[in-house]
Protein backbone atom coordinates (compact mmCIF):
# COMPACT_ATOMS: atom_id res chain seq x y z
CA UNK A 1 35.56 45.20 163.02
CA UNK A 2 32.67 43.80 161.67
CA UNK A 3 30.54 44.51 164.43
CA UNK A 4 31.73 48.57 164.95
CA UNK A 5 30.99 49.02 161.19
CA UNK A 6 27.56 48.15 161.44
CA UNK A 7 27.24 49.96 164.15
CA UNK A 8 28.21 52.69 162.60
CA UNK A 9 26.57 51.78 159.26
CA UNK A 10 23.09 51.71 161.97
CA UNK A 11 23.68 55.25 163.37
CA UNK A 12 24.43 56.61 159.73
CA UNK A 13 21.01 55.29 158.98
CA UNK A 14 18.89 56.83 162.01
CA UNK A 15 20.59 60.42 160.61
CA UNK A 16 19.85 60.12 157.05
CA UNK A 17 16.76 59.78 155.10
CA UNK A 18 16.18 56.03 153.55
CA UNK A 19 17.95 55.39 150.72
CA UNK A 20 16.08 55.32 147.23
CA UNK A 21 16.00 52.58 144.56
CA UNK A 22 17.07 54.34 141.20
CA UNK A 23 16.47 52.88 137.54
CA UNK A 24 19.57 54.29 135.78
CA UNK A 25 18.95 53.42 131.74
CA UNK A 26 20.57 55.43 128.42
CA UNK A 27 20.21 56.07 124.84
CA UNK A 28 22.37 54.44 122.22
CA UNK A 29 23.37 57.05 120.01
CA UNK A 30 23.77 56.64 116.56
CA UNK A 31 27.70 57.20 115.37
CA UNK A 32 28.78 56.94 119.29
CA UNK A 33 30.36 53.70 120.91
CA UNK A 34 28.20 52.45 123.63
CA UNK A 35 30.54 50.28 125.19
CA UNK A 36 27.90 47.95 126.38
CA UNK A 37 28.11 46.71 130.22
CA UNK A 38 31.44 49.07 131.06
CA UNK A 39 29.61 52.25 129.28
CA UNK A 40 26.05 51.43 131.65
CA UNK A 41 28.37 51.38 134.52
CA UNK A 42 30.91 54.31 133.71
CA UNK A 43 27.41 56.10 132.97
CA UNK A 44 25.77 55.27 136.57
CA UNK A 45 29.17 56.51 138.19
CA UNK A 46 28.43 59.68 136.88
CA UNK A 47 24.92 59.66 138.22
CA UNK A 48 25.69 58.61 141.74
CA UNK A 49 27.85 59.64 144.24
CA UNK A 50 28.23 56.37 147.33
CA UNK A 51 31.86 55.78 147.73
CA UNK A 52 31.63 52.41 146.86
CA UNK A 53 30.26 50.12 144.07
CA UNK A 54 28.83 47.09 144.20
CA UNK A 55 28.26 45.37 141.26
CA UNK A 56 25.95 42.26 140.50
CA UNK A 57 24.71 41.04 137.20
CA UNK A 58 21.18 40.90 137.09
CA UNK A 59 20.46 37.26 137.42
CA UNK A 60 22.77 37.04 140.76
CA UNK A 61 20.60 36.91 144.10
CA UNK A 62 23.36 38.20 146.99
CA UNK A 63 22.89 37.27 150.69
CA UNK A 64 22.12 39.60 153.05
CA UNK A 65 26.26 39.29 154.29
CA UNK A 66 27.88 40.57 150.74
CA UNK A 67 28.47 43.77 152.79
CA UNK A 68 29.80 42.77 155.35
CA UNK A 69 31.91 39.99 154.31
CA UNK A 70 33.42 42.30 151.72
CA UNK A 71 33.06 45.96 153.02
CA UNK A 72 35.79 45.26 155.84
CA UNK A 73 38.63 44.90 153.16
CA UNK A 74 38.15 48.45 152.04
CA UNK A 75 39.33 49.37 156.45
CA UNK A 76 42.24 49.29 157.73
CA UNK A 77 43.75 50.57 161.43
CA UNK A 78 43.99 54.23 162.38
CA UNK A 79 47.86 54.30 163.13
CA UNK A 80 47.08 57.78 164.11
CA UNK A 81 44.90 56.93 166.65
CA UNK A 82 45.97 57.22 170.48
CA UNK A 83 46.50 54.09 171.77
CA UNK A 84 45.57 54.72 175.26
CA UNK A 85 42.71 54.69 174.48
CA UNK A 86 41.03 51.05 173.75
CA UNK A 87 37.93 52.77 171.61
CA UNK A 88 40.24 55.08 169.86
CA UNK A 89 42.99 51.96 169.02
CA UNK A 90 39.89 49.99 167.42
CA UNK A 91 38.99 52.49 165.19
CA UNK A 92 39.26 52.51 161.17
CA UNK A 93 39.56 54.42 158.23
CA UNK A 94 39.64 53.74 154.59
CA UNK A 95 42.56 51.87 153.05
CA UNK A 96 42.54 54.00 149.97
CA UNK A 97 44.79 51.85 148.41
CA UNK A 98 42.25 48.62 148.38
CA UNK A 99 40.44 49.21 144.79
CA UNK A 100 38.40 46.42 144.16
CA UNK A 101 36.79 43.49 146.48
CA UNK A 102 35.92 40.05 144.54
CA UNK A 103 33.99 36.91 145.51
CA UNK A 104 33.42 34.01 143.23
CA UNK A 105 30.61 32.52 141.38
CA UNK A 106 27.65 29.95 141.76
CA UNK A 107 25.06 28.59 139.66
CA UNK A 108 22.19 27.44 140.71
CA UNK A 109 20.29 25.73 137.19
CA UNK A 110 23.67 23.77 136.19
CA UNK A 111 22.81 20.07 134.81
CA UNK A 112 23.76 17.41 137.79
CA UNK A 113 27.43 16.91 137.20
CA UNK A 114 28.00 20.28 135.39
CA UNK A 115 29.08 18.83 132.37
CA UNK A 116 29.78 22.11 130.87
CA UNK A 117 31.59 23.42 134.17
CA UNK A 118 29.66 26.25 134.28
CA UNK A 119 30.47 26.48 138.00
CA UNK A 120 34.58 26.31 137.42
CA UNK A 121 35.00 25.39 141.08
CA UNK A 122 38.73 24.84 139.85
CA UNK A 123 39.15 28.73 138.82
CA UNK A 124 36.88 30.37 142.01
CA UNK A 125 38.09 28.09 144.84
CA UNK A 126 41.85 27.69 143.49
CA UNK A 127 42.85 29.67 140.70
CA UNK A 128 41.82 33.05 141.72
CA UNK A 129 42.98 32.29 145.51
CA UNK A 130 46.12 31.42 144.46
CA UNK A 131 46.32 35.18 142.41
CA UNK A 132 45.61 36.68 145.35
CA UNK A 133 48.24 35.18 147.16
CA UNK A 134 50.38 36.79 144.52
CA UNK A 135 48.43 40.00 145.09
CA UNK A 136 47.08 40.06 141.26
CA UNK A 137 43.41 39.74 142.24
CA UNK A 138 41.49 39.95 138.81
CA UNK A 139 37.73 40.98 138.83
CA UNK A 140 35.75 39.11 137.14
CA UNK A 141 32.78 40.67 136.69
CA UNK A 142 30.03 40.51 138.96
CA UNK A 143 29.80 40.26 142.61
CA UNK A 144 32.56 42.56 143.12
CA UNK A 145 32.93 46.10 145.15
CA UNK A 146 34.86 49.00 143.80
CA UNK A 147 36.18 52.22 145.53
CA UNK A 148 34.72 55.05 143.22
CA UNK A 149 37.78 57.16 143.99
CA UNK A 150 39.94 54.40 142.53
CA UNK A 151 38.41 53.58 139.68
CA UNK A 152 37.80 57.72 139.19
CA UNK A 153 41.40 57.69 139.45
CA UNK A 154 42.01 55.66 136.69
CA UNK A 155 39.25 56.76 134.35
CA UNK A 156 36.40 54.61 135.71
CA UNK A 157 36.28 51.31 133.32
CA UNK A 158 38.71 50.81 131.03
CA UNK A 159 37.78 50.42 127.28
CA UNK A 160 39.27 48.30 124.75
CA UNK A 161 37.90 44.74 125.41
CA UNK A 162 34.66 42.88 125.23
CA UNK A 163 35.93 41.74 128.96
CA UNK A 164 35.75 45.19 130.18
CA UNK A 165 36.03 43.70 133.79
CA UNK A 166 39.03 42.01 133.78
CA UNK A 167 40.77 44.72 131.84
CA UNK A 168 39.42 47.02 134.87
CA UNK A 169 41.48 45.27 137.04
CA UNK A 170 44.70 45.05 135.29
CA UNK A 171 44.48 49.12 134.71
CA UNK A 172 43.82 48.92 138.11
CA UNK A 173 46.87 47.22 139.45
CA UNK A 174 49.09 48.89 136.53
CA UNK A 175 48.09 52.21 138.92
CA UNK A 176 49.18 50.83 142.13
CA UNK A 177 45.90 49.81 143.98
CA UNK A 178 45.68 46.55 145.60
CA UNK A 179 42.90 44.09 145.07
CA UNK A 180 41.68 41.01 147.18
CA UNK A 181 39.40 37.34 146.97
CA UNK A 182 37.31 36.54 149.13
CA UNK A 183 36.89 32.50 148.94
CA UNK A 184 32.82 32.41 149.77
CA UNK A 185 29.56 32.19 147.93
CA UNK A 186 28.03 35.11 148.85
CA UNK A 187 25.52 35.03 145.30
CA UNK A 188 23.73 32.93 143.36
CA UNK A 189 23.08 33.61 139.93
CA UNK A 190 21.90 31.88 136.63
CA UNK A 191 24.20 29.94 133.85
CA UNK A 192 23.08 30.00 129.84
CA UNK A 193 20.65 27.43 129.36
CA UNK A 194 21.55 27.02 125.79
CA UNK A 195 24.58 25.64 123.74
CA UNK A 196 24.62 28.82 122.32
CA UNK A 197 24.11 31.23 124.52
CA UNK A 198 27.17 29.43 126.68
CA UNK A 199 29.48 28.89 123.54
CA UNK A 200 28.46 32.58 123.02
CA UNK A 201 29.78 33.66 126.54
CA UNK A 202 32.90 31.83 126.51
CA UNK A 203 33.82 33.21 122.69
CA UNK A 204 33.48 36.46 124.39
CA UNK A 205 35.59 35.42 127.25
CA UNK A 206 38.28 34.23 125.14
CA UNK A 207 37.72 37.13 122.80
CA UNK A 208 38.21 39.75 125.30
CA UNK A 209 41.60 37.60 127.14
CA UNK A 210 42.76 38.17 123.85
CA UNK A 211 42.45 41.21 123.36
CA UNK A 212 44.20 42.52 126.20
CA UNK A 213 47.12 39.85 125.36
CA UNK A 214 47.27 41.72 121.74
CA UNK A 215 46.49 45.36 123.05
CA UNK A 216 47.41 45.54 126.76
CA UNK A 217 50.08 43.22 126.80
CA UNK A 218 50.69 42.88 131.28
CA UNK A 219 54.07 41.44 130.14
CA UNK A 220 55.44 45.30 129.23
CA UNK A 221 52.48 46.61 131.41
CA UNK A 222 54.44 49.40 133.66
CA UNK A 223 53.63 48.83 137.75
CA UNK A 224 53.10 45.13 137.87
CA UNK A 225 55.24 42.96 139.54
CA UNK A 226 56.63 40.05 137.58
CA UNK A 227 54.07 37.59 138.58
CA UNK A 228 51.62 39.51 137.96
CA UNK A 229 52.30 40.34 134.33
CA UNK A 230 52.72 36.51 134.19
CA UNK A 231 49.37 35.61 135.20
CA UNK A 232 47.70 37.99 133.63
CA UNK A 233 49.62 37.64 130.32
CA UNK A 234 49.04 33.85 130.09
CA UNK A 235 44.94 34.58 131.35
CA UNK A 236 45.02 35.60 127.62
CA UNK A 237 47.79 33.92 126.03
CA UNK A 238 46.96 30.43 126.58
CA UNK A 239 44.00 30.55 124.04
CA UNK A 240 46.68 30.60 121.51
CA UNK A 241 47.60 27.02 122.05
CA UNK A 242 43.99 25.78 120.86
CA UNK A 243 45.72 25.56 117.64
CA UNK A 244 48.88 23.00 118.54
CA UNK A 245 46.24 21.05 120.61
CA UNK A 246 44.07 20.88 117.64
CA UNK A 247 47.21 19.00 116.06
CA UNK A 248 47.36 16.95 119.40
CA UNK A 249 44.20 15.72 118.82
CA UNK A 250 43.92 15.55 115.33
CA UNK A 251 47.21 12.79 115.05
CA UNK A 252 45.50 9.79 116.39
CA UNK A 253 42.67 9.45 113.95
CA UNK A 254 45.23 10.37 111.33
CA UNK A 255 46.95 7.30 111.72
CA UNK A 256 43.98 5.10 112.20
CA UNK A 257 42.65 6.90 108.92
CA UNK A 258 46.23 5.67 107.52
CA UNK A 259 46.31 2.38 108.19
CA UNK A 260 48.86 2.91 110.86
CA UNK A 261 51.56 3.53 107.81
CA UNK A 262 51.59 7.34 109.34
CA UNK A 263 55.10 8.28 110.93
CA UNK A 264 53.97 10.35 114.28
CA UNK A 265 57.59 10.04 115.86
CA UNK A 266 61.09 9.43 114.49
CA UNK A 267 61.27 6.55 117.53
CA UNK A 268 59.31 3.49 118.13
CA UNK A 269 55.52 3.60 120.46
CA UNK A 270 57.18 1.89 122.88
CA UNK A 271 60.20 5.18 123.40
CA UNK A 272 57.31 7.78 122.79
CA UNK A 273 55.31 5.89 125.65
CA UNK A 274 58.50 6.15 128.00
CA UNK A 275 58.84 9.82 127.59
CA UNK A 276 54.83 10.35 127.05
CA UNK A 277 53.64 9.29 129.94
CA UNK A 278 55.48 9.93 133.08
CA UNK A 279 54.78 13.50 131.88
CA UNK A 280 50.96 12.94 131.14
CA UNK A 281 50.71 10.89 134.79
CA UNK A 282 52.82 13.31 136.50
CA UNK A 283 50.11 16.06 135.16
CA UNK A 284 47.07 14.65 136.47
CA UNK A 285 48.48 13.94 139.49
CA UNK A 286 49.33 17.96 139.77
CA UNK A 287 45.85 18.49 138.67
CA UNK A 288 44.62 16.10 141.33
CA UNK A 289 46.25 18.22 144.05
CA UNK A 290 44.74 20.67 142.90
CA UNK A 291 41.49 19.23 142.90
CA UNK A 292 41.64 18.16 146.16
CA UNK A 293 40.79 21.13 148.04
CA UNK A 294 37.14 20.89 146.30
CA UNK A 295 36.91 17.36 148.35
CA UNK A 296 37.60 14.03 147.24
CA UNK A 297 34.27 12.82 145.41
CA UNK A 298 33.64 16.21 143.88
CA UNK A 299 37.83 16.83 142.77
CA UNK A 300 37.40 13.95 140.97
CA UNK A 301 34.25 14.82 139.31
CA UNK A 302 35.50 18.62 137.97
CA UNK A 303 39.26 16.81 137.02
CA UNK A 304 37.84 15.04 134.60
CA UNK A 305 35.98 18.19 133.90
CA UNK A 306 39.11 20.18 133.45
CA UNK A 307 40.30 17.20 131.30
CA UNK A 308 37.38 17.35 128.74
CA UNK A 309 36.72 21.76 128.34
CA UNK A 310 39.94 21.90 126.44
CA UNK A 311 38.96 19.65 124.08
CA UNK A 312 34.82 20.78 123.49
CA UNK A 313 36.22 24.36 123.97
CA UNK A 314 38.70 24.19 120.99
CA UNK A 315 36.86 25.26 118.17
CA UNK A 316 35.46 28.32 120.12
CA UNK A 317 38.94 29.56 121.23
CA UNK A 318 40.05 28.82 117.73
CA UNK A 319 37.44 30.87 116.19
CA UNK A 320 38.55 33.44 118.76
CA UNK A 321 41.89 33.89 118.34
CA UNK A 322 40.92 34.12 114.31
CA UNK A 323 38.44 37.15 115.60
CA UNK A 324 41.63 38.92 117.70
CA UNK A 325 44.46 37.97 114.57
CA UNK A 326 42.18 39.42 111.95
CA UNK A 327 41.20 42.33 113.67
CA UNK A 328 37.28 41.49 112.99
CA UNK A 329 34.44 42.95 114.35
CA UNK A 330 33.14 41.57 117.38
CA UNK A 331 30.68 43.43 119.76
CA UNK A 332 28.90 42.55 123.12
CA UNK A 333 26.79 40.23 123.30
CA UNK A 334 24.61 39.96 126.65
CA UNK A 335 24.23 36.22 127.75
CA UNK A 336 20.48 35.46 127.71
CA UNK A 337 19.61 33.71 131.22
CA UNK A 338 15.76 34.12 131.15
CA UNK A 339 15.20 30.66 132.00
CA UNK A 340 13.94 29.72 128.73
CA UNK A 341 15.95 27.44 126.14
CA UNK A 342 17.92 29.01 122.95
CA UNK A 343 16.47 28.11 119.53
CA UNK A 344 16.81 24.48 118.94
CA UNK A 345 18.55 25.15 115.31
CA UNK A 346 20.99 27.75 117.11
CA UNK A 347 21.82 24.85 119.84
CA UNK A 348 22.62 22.57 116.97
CA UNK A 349 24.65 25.03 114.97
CA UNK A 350 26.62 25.37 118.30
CA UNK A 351 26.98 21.30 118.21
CA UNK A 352 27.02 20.33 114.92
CA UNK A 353 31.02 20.74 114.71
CA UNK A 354 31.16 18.14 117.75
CA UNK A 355 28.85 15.94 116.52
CA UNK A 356 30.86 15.32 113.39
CA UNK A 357 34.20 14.74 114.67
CA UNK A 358 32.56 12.52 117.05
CA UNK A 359 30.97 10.66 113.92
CA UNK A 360 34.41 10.58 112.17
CA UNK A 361 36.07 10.34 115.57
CA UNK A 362 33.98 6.89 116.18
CA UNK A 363 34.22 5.54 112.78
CA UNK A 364 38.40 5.92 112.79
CA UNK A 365 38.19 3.96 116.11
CA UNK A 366 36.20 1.00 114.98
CA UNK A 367 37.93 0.42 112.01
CA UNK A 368 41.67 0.48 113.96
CA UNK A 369 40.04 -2.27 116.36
CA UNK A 370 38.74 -4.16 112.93
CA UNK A 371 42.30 -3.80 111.41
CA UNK A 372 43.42 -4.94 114.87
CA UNK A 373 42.17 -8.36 114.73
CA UNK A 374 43.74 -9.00 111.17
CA UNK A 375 46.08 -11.52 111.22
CA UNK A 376 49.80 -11.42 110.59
CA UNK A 377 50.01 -7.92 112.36
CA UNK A 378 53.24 -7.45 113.85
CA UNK A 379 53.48 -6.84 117.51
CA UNK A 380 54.85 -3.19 117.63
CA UNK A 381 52.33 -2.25 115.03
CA UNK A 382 49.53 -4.20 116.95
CA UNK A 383 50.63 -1.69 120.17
CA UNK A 384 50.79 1.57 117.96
CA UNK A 385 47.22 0.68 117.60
CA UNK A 386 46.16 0.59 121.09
CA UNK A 387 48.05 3.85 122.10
CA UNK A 388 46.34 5.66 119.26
CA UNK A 389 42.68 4.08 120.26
CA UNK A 390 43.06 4.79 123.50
CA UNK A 391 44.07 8.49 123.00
CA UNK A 392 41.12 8.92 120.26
CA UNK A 393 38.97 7.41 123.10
CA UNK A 394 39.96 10.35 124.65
CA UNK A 395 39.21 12.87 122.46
CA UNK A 396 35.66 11.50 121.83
CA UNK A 397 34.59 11.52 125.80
CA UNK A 398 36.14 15.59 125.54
CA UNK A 399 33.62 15.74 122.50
CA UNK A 400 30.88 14.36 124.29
CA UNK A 401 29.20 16.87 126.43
CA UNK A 402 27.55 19.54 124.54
CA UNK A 403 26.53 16.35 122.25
CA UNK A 404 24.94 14.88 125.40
CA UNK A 405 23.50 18.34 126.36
CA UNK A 406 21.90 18.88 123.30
CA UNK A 407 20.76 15.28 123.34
CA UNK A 408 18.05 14.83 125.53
CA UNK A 409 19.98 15.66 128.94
CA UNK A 410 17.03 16.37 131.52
CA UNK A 411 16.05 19.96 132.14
CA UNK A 412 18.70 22.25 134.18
CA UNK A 413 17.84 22.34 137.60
CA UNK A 414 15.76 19.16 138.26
CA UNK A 415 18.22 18.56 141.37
CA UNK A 416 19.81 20.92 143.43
CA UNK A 417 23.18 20.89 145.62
CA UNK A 418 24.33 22.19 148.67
CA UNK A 419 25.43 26.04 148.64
CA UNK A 420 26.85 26.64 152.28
CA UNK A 421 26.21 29.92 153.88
CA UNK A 422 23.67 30.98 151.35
CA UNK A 423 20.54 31.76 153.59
CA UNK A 424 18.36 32.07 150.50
CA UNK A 425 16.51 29.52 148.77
CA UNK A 426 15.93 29.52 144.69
CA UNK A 427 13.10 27.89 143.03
CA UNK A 428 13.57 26.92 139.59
CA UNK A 429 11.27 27.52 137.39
CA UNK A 430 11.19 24.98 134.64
CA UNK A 431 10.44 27.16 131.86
CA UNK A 432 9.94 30.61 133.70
CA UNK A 433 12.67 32.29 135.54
CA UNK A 434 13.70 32.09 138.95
CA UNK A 435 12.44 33.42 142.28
CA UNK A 436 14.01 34.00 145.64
CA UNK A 437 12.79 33.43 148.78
CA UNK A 438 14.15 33.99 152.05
CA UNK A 439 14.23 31.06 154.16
CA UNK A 440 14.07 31.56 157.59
CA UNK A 441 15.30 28.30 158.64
CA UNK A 442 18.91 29.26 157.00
CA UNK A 443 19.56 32.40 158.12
CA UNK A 444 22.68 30.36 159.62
CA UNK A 445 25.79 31.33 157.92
CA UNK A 446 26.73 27.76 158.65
CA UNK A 447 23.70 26.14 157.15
CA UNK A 448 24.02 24.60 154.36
CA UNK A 449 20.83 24.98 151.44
CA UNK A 450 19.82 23.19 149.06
CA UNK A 451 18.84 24.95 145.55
CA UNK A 452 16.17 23.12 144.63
CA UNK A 453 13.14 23.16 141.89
CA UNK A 454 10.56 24.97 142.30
């Protein structure tokens, strides 16, 4: 199929003129909602006419492929066809109900290890696969193709949240299209720099999850299927429980702050630990599965990724779901990837709330290991200890990365990694931007390149 549509796509060429590059900009209005990135690209809709739309965010660099590894979804076979003959039973035609086309996300300027999990190889290689196996596709924002006549259908991009995207795709299903993944790199883009340009893009994240939880609920969303308005309920929902895990993690270093004399169960550590753990052990090993299909060394390197975001993430989705319950104001806020660093005051604003839990955090921890070694402590009070130094170890390695970023961490992109089938290769400007250059020694799909400094 592949093959006959660029074929096609060739002979289309030879009878039209070459296509034109067009700068599409606007004027904020005073008194008028701009809508930000889903008003730019409900405006260029209007000002174009292709039957499809691809959409990239200006920092992504696409292979040469995108087309064709995502154009072929939007086909399907001519049942009308004669089948005697073998040209005729090859050919396509539009699936008009296939609305929107998504492929995941890459980074190439993420610190080695990703300490921020900027990448979220868990969501893009597992998460979003598994959606699509439940045909509830989401979009999530760039590197995606539309049908125009779909998204014309339903009023071009919806309104209403700051995630304009994902919202997109939820109207979209609600209508009766059908979306798809596609499980391959096939762009390359930037990640914020700067604790607070990334704490910035995640508020907005869980900002505009949120708000389609509060104002689109899927779970009474008419035309999805039950999983669907499951998954795309709890996409927004879960943020809520940053405030029982705050309590989670907040009990520990409230009885080390008590000298232990704080009642955290009506049973003894030793019942709490038989019910406690099998469930805690029988969750990372889920996780681990999970995990696994990202390869053994590097599974084990984003689990204990996925064990640490909910805990540096908590005041951000905490502050978010205050935004969403108060009904505040909250606009879009681009995410600045220009290469350069944020503001180092604005970095430590972002950090400052880590850094003094961490302090606090520490100084509850050394003082349960000094009370520890006082004599005549009894043996089941001796063991409460433990558990509760152990689990406020915990909390302080989720507390740690932004404090580590901010900290001296060397300068993103001073190693690169592998990105298979990406036959491009990005230079890294230390304090610049980013170029691409074409590399002709990876025009392989199967090649693997390494995104290196430039």
């Amino acid at each position: 199929m592949v093959e006959r549509l660029t074929q096609e796509m060739a002979t289309q060429k030879q009878r039209t003129p070459p296509p034109t590059l067009r700068y599409i900009a606007r004027l904020r209005k005073p008194q008028e909602p701009h809508h930000a990135k889903a008003g730019n690209l409900n405006n260029a809709i209007a000002l174009t006419s292709g039957d499809f739309l691809l959409v990239l965010d200006c920092d992504m660099v696409a292979t040469p492929k995108i087309l064709q590894a995502l154009m072929p979804h939007f086909y399907r076979g001519d049942d009308t066809a004669p089948t005697a003959d073998e040209e005729a039973a090859c050919s396509t035609v539009i699936d008009e109900s296939m609305a929107m086309v998504q492929s995941p996300q890459a980074f190439s300027n993420t610190l080695p290890g990703d300490p921020l999990n900027n990448n979220s190889p868990l969501f893009y290689h597992v998460i979003v696969p598994g959606w699509d196996g439940w045909k509830a596709a989401p979009c999530c924002g760039t590197n995606v193709i539309f049908s125009r006549k779909a998204l014309k259908s339903i009023g071009n991009f919806t309104y209403g949240s700051v995630t304009e995207d994902f919202l997109t795709s939820l109207t979209l299903k609600a209508a009766g299209y059908r979306t798809a993944y596609v499980d391959e790199i096939l762009a390359v883009g930037l990640a914020p720099e700067g604790l607070d340009s990334f704490f910035g893009q995640r508020l907005r994240w869980a900002v505009g999850g949120l708000q389609i939880f509060r104002y689109f609920n899927p779970l009474f969303k008419v035309g999805l299927t039950w999983p669907q308005r499951l998954l795309y309920a709890w996409s927004g929902g879960h943020y809520l429980l940053a405030f029982p895990l705050c309590i989670v993690l907040c009990t520990p270093f409230l009885f080390l702050l008590d000298d232990g004399s704080l009642l955290l169960t009506t049973g003894t550590v030793r019942e709490y630990s038989w019910h406690f753990f099998p469930f805690y052990i029988t969750h990372l090993l889920v996780a681990a599965l999970a995990h696994r299909r990202l390869g053994w060394r590097r599974g084990a390197q984003y689990l204990w990724r996925s064990q640490q975001e909910p805990v540096f993430m908590l005041f951000t989705y905490m502050r978010a779901c205050l935004v969403v319950g108060l009904g505040l104001q909250f606009g879009f806020q681009v995410t600045r990837k220009d290469g350069k660093r944020d503001d180092v005051l604005r970095d430590l604003a972002s950090a400052f709330p880590h850094l003094v839990c961490f302090v606090i955090g520490t100084a509850c921890v050394v003082t349960g290991a000094l009370q520890m070694c006082e004599q005549g402590m009894g043996h089941d009070l001796r063991l409460a200890y433990f558990v509760n130094m152990c689990w406020a170890s915990l909390v302080l390695c989720g507390l740690w990365p932004p404090i580590g970023q901010f900290w001296g961490v060397p300068v993103p992109g001073t190693k690169g990694f592998a990105c298979p089938a990406f036959p491009w290769r990005i230079s890294i400007v230390r304090r610049g931007g980013y170029e691409a250059i074409p590399d002709a020694a990876a025009t392989a799909a199967d090649t693997p390149v390494v995104l290196e400094e430039g």
